[in-house]
PDB file of N, CA and C in Angstrom:
ATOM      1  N   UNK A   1      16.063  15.276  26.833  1.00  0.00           N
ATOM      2  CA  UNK A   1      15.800  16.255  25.782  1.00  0.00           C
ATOM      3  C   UNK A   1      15.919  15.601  24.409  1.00  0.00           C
ATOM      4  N   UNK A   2      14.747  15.519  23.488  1.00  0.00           N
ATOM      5  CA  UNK A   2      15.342  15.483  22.094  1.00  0.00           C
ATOM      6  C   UNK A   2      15.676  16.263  21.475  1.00  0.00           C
ATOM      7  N   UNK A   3      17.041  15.716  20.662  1.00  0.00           N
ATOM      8  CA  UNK A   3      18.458  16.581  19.969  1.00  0.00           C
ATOM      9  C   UNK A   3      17.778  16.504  18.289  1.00  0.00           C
ATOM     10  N   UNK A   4      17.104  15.561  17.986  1.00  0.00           N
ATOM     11  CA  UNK A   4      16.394  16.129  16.792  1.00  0.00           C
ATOM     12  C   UNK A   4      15.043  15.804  16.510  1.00  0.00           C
ATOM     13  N   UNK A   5      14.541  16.655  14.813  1.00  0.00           N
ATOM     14  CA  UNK A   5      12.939  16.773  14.868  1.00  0.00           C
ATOM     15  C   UNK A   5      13.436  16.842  13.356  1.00  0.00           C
ATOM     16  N   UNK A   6      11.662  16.566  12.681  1.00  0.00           N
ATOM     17  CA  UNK A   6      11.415  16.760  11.525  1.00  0.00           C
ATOM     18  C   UNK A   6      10.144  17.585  11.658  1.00  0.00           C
ATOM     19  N   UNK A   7      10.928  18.425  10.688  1.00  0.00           N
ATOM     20  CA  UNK A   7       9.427  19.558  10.598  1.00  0.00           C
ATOM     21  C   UNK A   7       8.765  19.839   9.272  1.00  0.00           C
ATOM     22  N   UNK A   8       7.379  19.486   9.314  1.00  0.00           N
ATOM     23  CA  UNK A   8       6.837  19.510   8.009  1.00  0.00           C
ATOM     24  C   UNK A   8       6.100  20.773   7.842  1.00  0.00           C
ATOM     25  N   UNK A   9       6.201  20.980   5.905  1.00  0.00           N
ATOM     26  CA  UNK A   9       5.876  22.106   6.259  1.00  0.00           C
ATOM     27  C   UNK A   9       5.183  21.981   4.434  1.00  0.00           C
ATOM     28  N   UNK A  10       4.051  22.695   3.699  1.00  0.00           N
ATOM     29  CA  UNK A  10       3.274  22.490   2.717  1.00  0.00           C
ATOM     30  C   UNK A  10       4.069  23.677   2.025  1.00  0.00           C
ATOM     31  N   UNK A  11       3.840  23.468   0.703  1.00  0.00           N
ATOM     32  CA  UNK A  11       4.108  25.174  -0.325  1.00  0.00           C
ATOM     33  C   UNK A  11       3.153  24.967  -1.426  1.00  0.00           C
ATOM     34  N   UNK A  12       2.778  25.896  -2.252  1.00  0.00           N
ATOM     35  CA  UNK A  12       1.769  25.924  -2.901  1.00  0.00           C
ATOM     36  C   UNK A  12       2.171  24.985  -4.728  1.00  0.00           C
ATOM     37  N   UNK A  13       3.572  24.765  -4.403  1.00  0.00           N
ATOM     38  CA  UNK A  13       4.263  24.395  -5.511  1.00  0.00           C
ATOM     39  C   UNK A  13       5.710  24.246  -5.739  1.00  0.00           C
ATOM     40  N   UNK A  14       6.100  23.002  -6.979  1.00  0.00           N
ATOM     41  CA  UNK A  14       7.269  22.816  -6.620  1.00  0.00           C
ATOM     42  C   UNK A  14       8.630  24.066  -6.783  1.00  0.00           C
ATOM     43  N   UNK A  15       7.934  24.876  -7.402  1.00  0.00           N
ATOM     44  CA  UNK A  15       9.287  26.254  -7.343  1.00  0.00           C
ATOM     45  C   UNK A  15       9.506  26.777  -6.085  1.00  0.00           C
ATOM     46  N   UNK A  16       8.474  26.806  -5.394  1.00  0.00           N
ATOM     47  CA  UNK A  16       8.940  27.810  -3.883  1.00  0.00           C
ATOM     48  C   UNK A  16       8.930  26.804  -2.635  1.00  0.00           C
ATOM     49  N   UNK A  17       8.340  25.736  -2.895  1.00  0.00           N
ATOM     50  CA  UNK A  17       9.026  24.268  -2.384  1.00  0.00           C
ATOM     51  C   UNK A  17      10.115  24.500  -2.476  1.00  0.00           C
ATOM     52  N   UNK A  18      11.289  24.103  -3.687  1.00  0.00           N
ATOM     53  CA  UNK A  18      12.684  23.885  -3.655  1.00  0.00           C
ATOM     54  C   UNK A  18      13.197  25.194  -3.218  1.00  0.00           C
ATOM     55  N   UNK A  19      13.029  26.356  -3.519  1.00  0.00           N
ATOM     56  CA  UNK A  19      13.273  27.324  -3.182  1.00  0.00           C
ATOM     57  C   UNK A  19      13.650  27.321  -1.604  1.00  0.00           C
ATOM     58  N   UNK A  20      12.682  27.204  -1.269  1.00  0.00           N
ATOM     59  CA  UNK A  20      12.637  27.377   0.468  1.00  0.00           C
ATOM     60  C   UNK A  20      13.642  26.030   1.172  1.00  0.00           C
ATOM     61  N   UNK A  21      13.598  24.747   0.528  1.00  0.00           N
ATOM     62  CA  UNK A  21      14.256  23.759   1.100  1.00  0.00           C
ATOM     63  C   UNK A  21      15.773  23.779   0.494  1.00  0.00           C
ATOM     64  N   UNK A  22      16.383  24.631  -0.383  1.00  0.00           N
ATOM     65  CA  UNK A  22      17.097  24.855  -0.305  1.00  0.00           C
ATOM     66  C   UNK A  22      18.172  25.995   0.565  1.00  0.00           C
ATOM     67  N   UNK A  23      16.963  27.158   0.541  1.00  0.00           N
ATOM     68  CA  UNK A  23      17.560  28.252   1.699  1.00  0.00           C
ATOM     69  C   UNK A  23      17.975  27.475   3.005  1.00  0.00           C
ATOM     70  N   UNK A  24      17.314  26.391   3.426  1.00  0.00           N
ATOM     71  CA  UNK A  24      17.079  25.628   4.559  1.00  0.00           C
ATOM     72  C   UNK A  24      18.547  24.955   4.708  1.00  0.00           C
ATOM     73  N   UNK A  25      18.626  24.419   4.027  1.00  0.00           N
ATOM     74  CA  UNK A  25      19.737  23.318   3.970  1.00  0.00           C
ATOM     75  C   UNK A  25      21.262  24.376   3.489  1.00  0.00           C
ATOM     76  N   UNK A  26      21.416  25.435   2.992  1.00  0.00           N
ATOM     77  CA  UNK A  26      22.562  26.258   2.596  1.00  0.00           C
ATOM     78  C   UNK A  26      22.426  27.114   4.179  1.00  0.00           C
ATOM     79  N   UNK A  27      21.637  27.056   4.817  1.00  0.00           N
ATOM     80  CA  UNK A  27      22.205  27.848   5.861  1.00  0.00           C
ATOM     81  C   UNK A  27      22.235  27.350   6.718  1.00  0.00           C
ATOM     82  N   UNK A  28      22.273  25.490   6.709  1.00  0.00           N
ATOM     83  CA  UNK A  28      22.758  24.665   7.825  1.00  0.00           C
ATOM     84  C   UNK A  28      21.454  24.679   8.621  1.00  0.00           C
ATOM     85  N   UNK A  29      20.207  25.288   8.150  1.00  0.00           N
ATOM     86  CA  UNK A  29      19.506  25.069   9.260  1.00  0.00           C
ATOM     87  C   UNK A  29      18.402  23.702   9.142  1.00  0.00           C
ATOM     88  N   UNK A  30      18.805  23.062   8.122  1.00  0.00           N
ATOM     89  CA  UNK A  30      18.563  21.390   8.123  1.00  0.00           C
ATOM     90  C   UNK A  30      19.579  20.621   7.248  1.00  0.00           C
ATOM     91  N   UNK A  31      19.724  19.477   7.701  1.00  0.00           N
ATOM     92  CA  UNK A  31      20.449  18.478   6.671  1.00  0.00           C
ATOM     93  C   UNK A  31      20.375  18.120   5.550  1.00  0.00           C
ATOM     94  N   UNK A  32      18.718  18.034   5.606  1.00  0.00           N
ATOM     95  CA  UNK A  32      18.197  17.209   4.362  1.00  0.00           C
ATOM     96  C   UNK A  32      16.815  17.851   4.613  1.00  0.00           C
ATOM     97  N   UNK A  33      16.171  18.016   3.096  1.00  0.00           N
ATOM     98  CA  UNK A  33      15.187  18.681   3.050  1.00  0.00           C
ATOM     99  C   UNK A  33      14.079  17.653   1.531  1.00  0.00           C
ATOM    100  N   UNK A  34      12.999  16.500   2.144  1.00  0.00           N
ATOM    101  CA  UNK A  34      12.481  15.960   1.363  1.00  0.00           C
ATOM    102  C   UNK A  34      11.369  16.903   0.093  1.00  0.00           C
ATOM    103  N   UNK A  35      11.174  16.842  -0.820  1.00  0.00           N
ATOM    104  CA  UNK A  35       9.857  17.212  -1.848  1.00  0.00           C
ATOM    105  C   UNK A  35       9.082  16.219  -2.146  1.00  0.00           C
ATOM    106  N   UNK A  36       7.390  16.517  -1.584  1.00  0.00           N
ATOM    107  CA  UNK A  36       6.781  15.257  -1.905  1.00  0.00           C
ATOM    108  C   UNK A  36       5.376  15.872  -2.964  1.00  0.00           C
ATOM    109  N   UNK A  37       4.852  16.055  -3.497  1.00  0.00           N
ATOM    110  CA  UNK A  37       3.866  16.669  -4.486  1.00  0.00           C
ATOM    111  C   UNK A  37       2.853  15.195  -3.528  1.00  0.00           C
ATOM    112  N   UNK A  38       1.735  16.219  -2.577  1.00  0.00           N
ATOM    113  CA  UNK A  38       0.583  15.541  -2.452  1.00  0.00           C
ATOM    114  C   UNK A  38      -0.636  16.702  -2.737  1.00  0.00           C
ATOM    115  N   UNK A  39      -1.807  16.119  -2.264  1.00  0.00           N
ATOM    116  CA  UNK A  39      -2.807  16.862  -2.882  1.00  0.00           C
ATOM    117  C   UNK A  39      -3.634  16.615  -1.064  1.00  0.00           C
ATOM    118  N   UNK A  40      -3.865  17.836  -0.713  1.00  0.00           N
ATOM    119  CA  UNK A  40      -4.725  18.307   0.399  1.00  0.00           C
ATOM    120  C   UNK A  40      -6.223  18.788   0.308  1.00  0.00           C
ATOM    121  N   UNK A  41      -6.918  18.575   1.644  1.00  0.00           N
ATOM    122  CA  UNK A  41      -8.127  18.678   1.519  1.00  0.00           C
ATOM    123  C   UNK A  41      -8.542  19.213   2.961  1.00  0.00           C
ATOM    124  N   UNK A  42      -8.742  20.512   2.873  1.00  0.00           N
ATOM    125  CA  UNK A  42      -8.521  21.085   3.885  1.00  0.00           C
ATOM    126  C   UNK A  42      -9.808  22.587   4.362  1.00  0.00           C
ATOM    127  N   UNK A  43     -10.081  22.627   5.099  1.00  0.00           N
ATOM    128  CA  UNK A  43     -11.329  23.815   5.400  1.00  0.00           C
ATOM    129  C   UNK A  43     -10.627  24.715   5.718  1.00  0.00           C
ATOM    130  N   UNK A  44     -10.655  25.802   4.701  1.00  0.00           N
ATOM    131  CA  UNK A  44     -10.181  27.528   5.139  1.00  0.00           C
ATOM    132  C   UNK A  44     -11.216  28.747   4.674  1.00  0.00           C
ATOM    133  N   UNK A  45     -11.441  29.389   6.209  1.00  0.00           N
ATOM    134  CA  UNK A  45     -12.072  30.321   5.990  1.00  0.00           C
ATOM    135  C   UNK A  45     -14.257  29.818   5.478  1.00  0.00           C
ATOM    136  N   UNK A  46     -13.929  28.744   6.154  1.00  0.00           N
ATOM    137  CA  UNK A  46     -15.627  28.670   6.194  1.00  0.00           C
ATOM    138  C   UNK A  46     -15.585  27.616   4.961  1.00  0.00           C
ATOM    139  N   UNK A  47     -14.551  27.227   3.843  1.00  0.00           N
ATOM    140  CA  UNK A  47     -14.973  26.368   2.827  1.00  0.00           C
ATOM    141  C   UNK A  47     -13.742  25.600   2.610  1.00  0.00           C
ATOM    142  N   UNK A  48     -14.215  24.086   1.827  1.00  0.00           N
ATOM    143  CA  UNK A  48     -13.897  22.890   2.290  1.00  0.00           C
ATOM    144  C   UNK A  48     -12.858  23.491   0.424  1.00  0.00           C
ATOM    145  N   UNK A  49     -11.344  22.828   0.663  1.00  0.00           N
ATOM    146  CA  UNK A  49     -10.465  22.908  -0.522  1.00  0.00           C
ATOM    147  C   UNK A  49     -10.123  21.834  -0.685  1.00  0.00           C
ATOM    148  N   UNK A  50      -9.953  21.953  -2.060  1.00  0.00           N
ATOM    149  CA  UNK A  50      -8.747  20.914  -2.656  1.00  0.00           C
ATOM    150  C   UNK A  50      -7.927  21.694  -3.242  1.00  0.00           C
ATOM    151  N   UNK A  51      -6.757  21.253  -2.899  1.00  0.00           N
ATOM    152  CA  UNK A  51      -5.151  21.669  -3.696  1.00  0.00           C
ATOM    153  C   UNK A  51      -4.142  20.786  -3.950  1.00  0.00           C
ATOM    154  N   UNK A  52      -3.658  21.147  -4.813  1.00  0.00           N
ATOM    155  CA  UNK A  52      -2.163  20.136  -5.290  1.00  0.00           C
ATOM    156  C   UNK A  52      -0.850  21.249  -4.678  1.00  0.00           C
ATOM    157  N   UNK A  53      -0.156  20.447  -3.480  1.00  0.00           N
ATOM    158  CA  UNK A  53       0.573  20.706  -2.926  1.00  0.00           C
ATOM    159  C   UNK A  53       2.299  20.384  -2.723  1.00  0.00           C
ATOM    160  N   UNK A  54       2.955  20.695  -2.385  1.00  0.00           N
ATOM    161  CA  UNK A  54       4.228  20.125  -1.910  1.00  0.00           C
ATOM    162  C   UNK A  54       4.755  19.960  -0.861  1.00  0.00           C
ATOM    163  N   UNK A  55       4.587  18.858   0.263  1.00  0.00           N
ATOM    164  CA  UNK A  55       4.997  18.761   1.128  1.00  0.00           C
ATOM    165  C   UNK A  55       6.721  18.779   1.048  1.00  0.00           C
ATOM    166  N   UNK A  56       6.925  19.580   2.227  1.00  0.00           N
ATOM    167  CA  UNK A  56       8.919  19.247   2.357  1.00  0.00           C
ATOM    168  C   UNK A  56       9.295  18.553   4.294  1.00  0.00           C
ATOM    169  N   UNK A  57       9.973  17.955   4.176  1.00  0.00           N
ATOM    170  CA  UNK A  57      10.072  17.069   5.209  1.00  0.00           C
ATOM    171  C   UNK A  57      11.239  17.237   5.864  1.00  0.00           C
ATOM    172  N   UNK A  58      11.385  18.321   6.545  1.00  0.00           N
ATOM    173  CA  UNK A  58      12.875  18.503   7.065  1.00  0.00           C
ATOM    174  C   UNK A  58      13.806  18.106   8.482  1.00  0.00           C
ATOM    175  N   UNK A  59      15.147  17.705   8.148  1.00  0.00           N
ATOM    176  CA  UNK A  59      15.411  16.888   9.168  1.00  0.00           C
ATOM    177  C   UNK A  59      16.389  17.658   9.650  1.00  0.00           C
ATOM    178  N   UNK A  60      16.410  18.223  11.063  1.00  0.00           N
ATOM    179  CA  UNK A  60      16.939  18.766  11.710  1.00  0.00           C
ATOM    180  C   UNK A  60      17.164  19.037  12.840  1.00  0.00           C
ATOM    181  N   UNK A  61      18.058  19.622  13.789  1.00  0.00           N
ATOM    182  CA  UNK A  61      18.017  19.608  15.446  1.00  0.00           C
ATOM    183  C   UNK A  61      16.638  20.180  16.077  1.00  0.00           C
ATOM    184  N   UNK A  62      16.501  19.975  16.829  1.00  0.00           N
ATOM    185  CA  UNK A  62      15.203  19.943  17.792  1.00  0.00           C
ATOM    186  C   UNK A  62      15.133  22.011  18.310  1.00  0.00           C
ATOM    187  N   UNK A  63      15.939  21.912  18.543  1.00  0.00           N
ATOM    188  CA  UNK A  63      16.142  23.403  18.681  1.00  0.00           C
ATOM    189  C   UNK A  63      16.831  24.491  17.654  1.00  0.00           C
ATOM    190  N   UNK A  64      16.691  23.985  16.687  1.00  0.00           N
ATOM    191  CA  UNK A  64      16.568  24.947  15.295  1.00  0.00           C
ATOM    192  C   UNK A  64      15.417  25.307  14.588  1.00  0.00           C
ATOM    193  N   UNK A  65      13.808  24.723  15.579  1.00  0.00           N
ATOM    194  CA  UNK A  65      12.494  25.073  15.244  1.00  0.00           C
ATOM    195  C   UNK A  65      12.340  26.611  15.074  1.00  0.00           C
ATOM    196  N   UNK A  66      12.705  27.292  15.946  1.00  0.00           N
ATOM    197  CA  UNK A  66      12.258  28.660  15.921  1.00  0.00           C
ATOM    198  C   UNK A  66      13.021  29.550  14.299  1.00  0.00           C
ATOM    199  N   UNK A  67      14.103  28.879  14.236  1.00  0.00           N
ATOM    200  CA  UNK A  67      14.833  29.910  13.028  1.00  0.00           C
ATOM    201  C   UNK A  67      14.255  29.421  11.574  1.00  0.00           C
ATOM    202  N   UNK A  68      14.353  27.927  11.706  1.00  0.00           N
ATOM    203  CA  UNK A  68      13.471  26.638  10.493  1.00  0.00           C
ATOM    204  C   UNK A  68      12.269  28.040  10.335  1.00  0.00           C
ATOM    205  N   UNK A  69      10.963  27.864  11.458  1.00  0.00           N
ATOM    206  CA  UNK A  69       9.975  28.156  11.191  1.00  0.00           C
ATOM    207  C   UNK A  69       9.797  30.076  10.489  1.00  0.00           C
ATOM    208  N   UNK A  70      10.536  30.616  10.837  1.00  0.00           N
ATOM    209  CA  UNK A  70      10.918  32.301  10.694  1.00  0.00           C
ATOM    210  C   UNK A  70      11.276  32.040   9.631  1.00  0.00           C
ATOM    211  N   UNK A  71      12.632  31.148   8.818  1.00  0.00           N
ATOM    212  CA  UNK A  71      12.587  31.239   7.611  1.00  0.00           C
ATOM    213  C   UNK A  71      11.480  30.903   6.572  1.00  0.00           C
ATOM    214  N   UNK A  72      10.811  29.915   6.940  1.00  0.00           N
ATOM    215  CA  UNK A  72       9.378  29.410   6.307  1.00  0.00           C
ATOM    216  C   UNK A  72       8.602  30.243   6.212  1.00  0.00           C
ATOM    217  N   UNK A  73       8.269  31.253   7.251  1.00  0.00           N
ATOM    218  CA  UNK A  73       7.373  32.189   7.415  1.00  0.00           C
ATOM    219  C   UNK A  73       7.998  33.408   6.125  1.00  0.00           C
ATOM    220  N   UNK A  74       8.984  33.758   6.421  1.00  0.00           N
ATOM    221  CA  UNK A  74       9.641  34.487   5.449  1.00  0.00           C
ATOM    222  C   UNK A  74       9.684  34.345   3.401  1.00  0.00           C
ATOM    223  N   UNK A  75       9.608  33.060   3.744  1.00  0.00           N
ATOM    224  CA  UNK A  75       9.427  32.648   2.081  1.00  0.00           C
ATOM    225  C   UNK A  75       8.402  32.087   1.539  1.00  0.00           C
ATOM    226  N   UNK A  76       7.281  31.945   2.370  1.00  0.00           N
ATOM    227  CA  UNK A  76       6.121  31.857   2.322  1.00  0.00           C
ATOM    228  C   UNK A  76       4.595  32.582   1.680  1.00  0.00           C
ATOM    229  N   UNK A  77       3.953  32.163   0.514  1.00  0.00           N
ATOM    230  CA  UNK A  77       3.297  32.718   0.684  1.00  0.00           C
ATOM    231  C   UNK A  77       1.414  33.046   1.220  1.00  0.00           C
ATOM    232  N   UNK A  78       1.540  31.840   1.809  1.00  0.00           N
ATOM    233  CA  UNK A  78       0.561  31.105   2.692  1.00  0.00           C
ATOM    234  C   UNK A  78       0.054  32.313   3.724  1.00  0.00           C
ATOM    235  N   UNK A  79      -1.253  32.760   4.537  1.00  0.00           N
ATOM    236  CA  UNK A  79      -1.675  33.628   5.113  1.00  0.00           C
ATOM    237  C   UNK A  79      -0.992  32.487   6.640  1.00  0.00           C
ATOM    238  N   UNK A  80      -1.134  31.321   6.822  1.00  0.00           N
ATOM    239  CA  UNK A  80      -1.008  30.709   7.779  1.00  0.00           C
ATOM    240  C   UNK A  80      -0.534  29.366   6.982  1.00  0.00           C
ATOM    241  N   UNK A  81       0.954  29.117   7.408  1.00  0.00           N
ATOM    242  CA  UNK A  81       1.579  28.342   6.401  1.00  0.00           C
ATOM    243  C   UNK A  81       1.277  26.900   7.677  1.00  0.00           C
ATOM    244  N   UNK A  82       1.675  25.949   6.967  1.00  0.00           N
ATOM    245  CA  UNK A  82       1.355  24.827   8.358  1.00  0.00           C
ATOM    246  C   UNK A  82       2.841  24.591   7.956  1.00  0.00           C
ATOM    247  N   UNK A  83       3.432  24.529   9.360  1.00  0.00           N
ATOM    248  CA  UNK A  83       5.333  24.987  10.485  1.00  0.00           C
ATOM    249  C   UNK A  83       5.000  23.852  11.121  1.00  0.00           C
ATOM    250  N   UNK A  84       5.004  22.354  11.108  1.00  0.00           N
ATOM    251  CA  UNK A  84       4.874  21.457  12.522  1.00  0.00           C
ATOM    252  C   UNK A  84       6.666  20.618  12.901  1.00  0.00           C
ATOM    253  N   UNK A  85       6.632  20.489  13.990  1.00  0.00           N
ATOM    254  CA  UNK A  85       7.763  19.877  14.446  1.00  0.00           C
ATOM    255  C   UNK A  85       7.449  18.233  15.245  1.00  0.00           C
ATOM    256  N   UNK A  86       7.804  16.771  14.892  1.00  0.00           N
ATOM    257  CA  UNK A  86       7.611  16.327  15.064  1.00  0.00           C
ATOM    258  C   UNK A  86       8.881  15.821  15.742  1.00  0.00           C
ATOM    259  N   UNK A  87       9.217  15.321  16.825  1.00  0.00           N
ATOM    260  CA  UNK A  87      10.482  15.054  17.815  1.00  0.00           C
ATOM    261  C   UNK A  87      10.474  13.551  17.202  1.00  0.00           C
ATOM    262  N   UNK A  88      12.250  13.235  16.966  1.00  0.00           N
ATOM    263  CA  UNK A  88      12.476  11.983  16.611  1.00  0.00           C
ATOM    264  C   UNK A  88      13.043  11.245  17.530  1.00  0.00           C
ATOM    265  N   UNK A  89      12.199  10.483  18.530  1.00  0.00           N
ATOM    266  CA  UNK A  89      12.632  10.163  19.812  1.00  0.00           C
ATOM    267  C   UNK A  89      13.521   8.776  19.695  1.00  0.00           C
ATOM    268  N   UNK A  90      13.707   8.093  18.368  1.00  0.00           N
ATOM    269  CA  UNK A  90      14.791   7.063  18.261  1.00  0.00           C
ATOM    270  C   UNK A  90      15.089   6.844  16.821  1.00  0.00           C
ATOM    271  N   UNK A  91      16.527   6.743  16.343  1.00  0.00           N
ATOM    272  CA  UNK A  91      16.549   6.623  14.954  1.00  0.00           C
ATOM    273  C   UNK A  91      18.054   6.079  14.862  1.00  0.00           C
ATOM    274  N   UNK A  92      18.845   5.694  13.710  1.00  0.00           N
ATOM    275  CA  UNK A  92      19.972   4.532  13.405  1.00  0.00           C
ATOM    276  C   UNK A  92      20.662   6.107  13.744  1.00  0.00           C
ATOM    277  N   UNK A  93      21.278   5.453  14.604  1.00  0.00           N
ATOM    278  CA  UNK A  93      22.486   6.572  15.274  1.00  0.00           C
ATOM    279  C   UNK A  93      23.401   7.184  14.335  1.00  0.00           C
ATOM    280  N   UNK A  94      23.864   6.869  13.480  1.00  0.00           N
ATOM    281  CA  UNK A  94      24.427   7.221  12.103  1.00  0.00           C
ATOM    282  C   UNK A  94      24.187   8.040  11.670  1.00  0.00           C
ATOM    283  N   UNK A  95      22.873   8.011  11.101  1.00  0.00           N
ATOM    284  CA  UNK A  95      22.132   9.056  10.762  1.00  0.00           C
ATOM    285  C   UNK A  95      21.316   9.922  11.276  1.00  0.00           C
ATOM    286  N   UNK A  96      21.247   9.815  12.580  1.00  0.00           N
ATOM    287  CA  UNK A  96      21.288  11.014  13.701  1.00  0.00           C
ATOM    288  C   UNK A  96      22.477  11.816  13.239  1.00  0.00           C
ATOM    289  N   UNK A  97      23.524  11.184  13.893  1.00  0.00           N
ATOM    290  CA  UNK A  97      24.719  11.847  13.986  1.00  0.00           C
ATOM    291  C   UNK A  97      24.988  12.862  12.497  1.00  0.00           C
ATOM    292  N   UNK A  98      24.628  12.001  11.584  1.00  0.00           N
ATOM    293  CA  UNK A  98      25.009  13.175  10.143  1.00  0.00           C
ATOM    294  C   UNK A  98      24.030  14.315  10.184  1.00  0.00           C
ATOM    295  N   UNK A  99      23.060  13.821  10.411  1.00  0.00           N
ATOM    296  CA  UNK A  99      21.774  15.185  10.916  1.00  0.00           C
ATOM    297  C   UNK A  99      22.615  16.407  11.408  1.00  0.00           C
ATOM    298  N   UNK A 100      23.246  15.948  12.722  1.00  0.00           N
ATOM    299  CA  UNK A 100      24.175  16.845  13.522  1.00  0.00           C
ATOM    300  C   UNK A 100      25.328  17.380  13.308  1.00  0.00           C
ATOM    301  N   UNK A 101      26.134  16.531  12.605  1.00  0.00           N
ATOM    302  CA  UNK A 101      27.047  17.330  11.553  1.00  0.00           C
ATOM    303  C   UNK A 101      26.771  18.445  10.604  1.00  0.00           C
ATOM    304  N   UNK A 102      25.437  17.867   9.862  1.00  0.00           N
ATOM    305  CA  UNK A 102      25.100  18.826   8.641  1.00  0.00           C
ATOM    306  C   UNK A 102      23.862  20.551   9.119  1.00  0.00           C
ATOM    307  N   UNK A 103      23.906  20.285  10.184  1.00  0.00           N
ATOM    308  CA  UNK A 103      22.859  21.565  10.692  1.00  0.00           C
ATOM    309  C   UNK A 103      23.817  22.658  12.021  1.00  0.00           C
ATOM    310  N   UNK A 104      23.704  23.824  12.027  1.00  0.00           N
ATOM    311  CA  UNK A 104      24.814  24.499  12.579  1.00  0.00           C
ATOM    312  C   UNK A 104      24.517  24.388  14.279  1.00  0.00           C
TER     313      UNK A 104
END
């Protein structure tokens, strides 16, 4: 079984970016929560976009996806926010372990 994942997830900007990666991390339901300002290019609804975005990069147990993603959904204001979970199948044990300390 993997014990942890990073789940990425877009916001339309850096206020509800930090917003949300902070709810994240105060309720233990990630450790650490990255802000990255990229710019996407993406087809919705029949036409091709560009946007300036904020990716957040969150590092957390593998089975805290479902509550992670409900809160995202919750502070979101995306019709279909992109929620992905990527399993971290090897990493400096150290910092595994603080992962696991810092998430409930």
């Amino acid at each position: 079984m993997i014990d942890y994942s990073m789940i990425i997830s877009t916001f339309p900007d850096k206020k509800s970016a930090k917003s949300a990666a902070m709810l994240l991390v105060e309720k233990r339901l990630a450790a650490c929560v990255q802000l990255m300002p990229i710019e996407s290019v993406y087809s919705w609804q029949g036409e091709i976009c560009n946007e300036e975005e904020v990716m957040l990069l969150i590092k957390s147990k593998a089975d805290l996806f479902r509550e992670i993603a409900s809160a995202i959904k919750e502070a979101h204001t995306y019709e279909v926010p992109e929620i992905i979970q990527i399993p971290i199948t090897d990493g400096f044990s150290e910092y595994l372990n603080w992962i696991g300390e810092n998430t409930k």
